[in-house]
C-alpha atoms as a PDB file:
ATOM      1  CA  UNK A   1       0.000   0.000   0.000  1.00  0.00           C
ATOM      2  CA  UNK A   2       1.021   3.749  -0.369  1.00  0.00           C
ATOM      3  CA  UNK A   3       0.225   7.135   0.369  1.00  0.00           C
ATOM      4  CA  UNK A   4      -0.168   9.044  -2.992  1.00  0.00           C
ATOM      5  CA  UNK A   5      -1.103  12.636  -3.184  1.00  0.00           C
ATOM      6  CA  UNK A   6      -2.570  13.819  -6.113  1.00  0.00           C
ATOM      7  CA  UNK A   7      -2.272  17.811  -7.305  1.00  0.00           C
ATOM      8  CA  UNK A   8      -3.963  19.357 -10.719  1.00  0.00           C
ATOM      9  CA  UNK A   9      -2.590  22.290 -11.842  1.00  0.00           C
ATOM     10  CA  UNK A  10      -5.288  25.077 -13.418  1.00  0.00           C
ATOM     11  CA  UNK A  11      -4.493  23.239 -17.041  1.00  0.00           C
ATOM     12  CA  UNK A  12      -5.128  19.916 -16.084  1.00  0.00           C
ATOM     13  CA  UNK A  13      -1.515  18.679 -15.594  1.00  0.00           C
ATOM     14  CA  UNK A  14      -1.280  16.615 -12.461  1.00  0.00           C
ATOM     15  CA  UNK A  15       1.767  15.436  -9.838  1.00  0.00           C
ATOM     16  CA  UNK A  16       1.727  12.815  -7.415  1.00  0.00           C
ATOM     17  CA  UNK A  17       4.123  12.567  -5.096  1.00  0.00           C
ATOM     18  CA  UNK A  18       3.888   9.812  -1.824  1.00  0.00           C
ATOM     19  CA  UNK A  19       5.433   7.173   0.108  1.00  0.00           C
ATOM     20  CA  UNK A  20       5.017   3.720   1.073  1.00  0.00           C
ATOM     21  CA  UNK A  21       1.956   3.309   3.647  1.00  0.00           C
ATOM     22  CA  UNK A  22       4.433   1.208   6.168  1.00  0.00           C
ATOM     23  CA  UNK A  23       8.008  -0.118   6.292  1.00  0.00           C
ATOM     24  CA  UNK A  24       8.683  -2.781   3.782  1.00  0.00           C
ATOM     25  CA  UNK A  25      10.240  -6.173   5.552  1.00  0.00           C
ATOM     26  CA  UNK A  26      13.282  -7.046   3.857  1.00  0.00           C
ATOM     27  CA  UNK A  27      11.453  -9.322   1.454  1.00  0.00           C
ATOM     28  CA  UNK A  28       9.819  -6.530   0.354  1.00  0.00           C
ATOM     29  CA  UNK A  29      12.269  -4.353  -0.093  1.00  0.00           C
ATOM     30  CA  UNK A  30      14.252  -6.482  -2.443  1.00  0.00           C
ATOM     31  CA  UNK A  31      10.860  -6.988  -4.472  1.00  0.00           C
ATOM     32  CA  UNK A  32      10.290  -3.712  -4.709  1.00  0.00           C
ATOM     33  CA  UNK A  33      14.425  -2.784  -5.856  1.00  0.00           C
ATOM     34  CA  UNK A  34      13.690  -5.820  -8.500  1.00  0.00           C
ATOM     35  CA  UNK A  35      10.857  -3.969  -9.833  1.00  0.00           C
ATOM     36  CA  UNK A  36      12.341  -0.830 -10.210  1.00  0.00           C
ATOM     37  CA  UNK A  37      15.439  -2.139 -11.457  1.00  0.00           C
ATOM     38  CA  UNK A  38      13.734  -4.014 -14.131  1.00  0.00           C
ATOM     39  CA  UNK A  39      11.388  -1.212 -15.230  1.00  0.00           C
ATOM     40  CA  UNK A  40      10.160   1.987 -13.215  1.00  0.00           C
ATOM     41  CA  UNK A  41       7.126   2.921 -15.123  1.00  0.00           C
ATOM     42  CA  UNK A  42       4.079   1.580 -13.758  1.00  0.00           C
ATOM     43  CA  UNK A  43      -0.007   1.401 -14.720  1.00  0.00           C
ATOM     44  CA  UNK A  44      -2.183   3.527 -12.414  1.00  0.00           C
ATOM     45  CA  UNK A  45      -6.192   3.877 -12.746  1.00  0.00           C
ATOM     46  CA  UNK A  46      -8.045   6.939 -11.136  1.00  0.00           C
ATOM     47  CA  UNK A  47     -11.274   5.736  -9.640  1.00  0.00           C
ATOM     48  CA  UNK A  48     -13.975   6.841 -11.668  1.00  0.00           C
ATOM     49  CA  UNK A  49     -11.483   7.284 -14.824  1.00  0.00           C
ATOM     50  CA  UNK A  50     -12.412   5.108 -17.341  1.00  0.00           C
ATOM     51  CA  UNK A  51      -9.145   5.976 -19.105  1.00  0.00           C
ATOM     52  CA  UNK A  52      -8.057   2.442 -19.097  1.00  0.00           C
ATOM     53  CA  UNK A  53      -5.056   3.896 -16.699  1.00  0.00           C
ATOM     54  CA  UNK A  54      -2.041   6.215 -16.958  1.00  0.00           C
ATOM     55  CA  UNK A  55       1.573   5.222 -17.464  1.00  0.00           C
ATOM     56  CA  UNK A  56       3.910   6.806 -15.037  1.00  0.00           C
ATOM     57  CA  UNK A  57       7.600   6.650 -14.057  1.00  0.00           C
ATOM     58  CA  UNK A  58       8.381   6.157 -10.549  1.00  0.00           C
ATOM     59  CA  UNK A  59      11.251   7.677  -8.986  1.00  0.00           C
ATOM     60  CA  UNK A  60      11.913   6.879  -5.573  1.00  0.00           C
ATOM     61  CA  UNK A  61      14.262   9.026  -3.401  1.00  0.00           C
ATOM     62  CA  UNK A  62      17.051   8.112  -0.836  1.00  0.00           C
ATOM     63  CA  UNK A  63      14.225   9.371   1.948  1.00  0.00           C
ATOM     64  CA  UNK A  64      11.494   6.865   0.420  1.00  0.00           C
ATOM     65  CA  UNK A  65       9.666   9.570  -0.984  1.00  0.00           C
ATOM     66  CA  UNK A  66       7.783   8.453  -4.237  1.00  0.00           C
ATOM     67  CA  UNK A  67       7.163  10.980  -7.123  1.00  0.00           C
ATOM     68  CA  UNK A  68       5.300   9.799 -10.117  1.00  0.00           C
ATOM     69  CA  UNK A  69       4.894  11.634 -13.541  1.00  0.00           C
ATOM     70  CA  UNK A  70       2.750  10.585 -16.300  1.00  0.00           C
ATOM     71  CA  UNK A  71       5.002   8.799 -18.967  1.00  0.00           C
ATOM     72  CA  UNK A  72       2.430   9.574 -22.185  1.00  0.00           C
ATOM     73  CA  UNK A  73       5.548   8.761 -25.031  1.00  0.00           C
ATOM     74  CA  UNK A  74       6.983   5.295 -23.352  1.00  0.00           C
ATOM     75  CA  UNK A  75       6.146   2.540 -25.993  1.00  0.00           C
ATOM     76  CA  UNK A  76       6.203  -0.154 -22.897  1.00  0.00           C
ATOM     77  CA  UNK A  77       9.556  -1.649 -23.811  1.00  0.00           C
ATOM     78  CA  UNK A  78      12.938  -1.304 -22.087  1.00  0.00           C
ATOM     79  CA  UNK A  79      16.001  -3.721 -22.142  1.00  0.00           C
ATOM     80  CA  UNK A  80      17.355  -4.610 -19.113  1.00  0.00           C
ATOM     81  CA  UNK A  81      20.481  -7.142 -18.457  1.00  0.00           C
ATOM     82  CA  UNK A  82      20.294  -8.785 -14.773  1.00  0.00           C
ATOM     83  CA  UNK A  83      22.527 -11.726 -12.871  1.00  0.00           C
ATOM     84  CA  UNK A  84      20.517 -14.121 -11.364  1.00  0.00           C
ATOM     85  CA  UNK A  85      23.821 -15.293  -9.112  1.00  0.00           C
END
């Protein structure tokens, strides 16, 4: 779970910005590093939007603070090389 706060600007342009809603365990915490190693843009739906969703790219600061921003031009592919030592 997280705490997401979302702002729209007078044009319509939102900005969420949030945090996770508790300490992740170690388990996780590595879950959540694989994700965002693999790929930080994610599928969010409003409720009541019947959008289908919005792609965003999550950054997450050193504090844990998570900002999202809509991602409109990412095709939904990325390359990413891993060890699974």
């Amino acid at each position: 779970m997280y705490d997401i706060t979302v702002t729209v600007d007078a044009v319509g342009k939102w900005q969420a910005t949030g945090r996770h809603a508790s300490a992740l365990d170690t388990t996780q915490r590595e879950g959540w590093d694989f994700l965002m190693e693999m790929d930080p843009h994610f599928s969010i739906a409003f409720p009541g939007e019947d959008r289908g969703g919005v792609t965003v790219r999550v950054v997450e600061t050193e504090d844990g603070t998570l900002t999202l921003m809509e991602a409109p031009d990412w095709d939904g592919s990325v390359s990413v090389t891993f060890d699974l030592t």
